[in-house]
C-alpha atoms as a PDB file:
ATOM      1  CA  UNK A   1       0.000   0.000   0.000  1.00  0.00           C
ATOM      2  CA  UNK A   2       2.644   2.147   0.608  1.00  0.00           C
ATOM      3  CA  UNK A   3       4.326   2.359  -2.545  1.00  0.00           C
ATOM      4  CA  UNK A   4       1.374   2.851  -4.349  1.00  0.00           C
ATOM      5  CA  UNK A   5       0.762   5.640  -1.508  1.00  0.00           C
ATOM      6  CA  UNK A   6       4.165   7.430  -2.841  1.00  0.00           C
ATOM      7  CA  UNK A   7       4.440   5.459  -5.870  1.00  0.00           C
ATOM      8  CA  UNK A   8       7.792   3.572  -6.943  1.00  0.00           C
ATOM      9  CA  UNK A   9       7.654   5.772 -10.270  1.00  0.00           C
ATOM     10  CA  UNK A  10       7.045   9.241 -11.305  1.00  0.00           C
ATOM     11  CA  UNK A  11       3.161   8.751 -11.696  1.00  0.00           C
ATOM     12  CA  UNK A  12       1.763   6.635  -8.284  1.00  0.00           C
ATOM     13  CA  UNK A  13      -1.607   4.771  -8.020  1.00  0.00           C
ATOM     14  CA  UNK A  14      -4.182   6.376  -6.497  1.00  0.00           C
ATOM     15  CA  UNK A  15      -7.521   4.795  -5.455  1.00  0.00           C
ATOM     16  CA  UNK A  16     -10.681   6.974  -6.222  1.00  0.00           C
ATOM     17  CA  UNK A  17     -14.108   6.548  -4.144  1.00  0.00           C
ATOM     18  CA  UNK A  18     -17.003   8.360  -5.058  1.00  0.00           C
ATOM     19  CA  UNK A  19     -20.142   9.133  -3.309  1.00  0.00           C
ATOM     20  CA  UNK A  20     -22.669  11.561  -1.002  1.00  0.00           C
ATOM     21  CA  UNK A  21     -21.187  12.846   1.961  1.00  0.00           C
ATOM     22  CA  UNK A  22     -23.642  14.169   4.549  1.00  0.00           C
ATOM     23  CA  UNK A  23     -23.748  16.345   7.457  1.00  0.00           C
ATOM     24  CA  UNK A  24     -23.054  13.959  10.547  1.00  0.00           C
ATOM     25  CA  UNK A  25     -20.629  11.922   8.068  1.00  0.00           C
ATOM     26  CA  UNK A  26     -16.784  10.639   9.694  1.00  0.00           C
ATOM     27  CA  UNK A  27     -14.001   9.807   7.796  1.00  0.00           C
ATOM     28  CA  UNK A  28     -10.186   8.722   9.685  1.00  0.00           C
ATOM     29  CA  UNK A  29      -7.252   8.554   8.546  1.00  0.00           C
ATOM     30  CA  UNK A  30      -5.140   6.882  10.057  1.00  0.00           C
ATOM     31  CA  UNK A  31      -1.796   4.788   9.472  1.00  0.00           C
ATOM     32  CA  UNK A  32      -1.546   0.710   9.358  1.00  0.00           C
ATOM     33  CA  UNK A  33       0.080   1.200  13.176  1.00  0.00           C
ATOM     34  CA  UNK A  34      -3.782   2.141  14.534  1.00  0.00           C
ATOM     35  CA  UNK A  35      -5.580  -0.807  12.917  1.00  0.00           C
ATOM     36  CA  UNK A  36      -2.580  -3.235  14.038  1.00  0.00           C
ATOM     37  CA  UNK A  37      -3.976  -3.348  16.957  1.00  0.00           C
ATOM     38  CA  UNK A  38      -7.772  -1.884  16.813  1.00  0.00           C
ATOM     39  CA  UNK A  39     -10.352  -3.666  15.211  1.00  0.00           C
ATOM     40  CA  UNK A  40     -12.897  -1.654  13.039  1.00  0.00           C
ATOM     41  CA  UNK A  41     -16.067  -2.029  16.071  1.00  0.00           C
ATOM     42  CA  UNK A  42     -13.367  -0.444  18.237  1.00  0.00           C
ATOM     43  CA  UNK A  43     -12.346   2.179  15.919  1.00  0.00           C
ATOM     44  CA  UNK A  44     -16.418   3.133  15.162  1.00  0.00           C
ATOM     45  CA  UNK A  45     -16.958   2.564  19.224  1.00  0.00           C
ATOM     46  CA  UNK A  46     -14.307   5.717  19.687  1.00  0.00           C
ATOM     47  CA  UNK A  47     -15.414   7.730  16.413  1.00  0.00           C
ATOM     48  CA  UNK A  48     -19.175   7.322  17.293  1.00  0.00           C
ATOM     49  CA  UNK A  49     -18.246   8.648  21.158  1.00  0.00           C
ATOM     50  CA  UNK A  50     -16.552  11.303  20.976  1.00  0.00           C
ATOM     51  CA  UNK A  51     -15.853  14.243  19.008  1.00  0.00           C
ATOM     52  CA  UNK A  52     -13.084  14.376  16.273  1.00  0.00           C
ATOM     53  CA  UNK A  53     -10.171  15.513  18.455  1.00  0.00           C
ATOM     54  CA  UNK A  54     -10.732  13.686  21.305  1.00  0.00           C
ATOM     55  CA  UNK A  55     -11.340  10.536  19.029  1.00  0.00           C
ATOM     56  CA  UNK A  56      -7.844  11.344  17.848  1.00  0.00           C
ATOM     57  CA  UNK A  57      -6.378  11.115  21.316  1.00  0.00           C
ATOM     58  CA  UNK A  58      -8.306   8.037  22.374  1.00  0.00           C
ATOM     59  CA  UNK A  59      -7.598   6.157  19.352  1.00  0.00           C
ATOM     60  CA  UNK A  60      -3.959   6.877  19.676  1.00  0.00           C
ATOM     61  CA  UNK A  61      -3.964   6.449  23.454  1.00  0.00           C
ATOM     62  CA  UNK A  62      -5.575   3.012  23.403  1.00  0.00           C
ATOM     63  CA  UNK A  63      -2.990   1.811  20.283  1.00  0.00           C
ATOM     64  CA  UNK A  64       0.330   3.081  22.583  1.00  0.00           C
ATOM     65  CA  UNK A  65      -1.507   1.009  25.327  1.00  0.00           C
ATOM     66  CA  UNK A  66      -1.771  -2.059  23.701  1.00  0.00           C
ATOM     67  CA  UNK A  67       1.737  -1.668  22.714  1.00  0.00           C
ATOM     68  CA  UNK A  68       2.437  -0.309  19.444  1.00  0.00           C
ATOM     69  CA  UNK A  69       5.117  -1.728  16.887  1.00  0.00           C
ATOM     70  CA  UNK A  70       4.943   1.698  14.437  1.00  0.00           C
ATOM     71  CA  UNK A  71       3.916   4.651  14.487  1.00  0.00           C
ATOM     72  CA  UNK A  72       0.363   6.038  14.761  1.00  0.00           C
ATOM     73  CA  UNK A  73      -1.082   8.327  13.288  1.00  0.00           C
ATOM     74  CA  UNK A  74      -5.079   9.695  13.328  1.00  0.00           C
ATOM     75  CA  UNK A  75      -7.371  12.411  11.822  1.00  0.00           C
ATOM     76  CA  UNK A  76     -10.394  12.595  11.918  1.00  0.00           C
ATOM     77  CA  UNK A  77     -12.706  14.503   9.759  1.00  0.00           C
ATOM     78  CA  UNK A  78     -16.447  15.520  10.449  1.00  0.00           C
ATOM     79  CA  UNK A  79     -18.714  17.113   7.833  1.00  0.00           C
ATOM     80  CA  UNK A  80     -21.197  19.821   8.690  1.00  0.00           C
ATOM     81  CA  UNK A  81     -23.566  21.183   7.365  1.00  0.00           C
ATOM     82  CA  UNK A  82     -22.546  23.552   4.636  1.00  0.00           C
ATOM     83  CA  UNK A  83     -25.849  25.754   5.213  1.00  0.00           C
ATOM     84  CA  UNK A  84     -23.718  27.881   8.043  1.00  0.00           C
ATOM     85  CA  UNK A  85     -22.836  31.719   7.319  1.00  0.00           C
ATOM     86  CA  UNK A  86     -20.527  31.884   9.650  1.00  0.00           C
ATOM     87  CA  UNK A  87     -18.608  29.279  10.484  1.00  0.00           C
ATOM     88  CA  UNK A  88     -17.507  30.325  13.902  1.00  0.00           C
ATOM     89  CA  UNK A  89     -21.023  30.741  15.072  1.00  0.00           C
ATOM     90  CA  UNK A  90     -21.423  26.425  13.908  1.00  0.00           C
ATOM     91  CA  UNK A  91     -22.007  23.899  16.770  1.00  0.00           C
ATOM     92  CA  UNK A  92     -19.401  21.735  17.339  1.00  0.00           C
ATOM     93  CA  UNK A  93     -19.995  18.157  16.581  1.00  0.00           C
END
């Protein structure tokens, strides 16, 4: 994965999803050292609990407490609602 990540050659492989996103919607990334040693209920569990940063921290946390081989890594990303004028003024998810 990595290679094609930062490719081997001057053009890499990228994969390509396509789709909705909706207000309320999650996406992490994260590196191969988080899901080493958290399974994906555990990663929703932490994602649907808490809000982005602190998901961050507890993912991270609970991978350095189960003894991580590599590094870790974590962002998370949560999509609002794009009907806000201001986004300071937006709730917080």
């Amino acid at each position: 994965v990595i290679t094609r990540a930062i490719g081997v050659g001057p053009d890499p492989e990228c994969d390509i999803v396509s789709g909705r996103i909706a207000p309320g919607d999650l996406f992490l990334l994260c590196s191969d050292g988080l899901t080493e040693h958290l399974d994906d209920t555990e990663i929703a569990d932490i994602l649907l609990d808490l809000p982005p940063q602190a998901a961050c921290e507890a993912l991270i946390a609970e991978t350095v407490a189960r003894g991580a081989r590599d590094n870790v890594t974590a962002v998370v990303l949560a999509c609002r609602s794009g009907d806000d004028d201001d986004e300071k003024t937006a709730p917080p998810l």
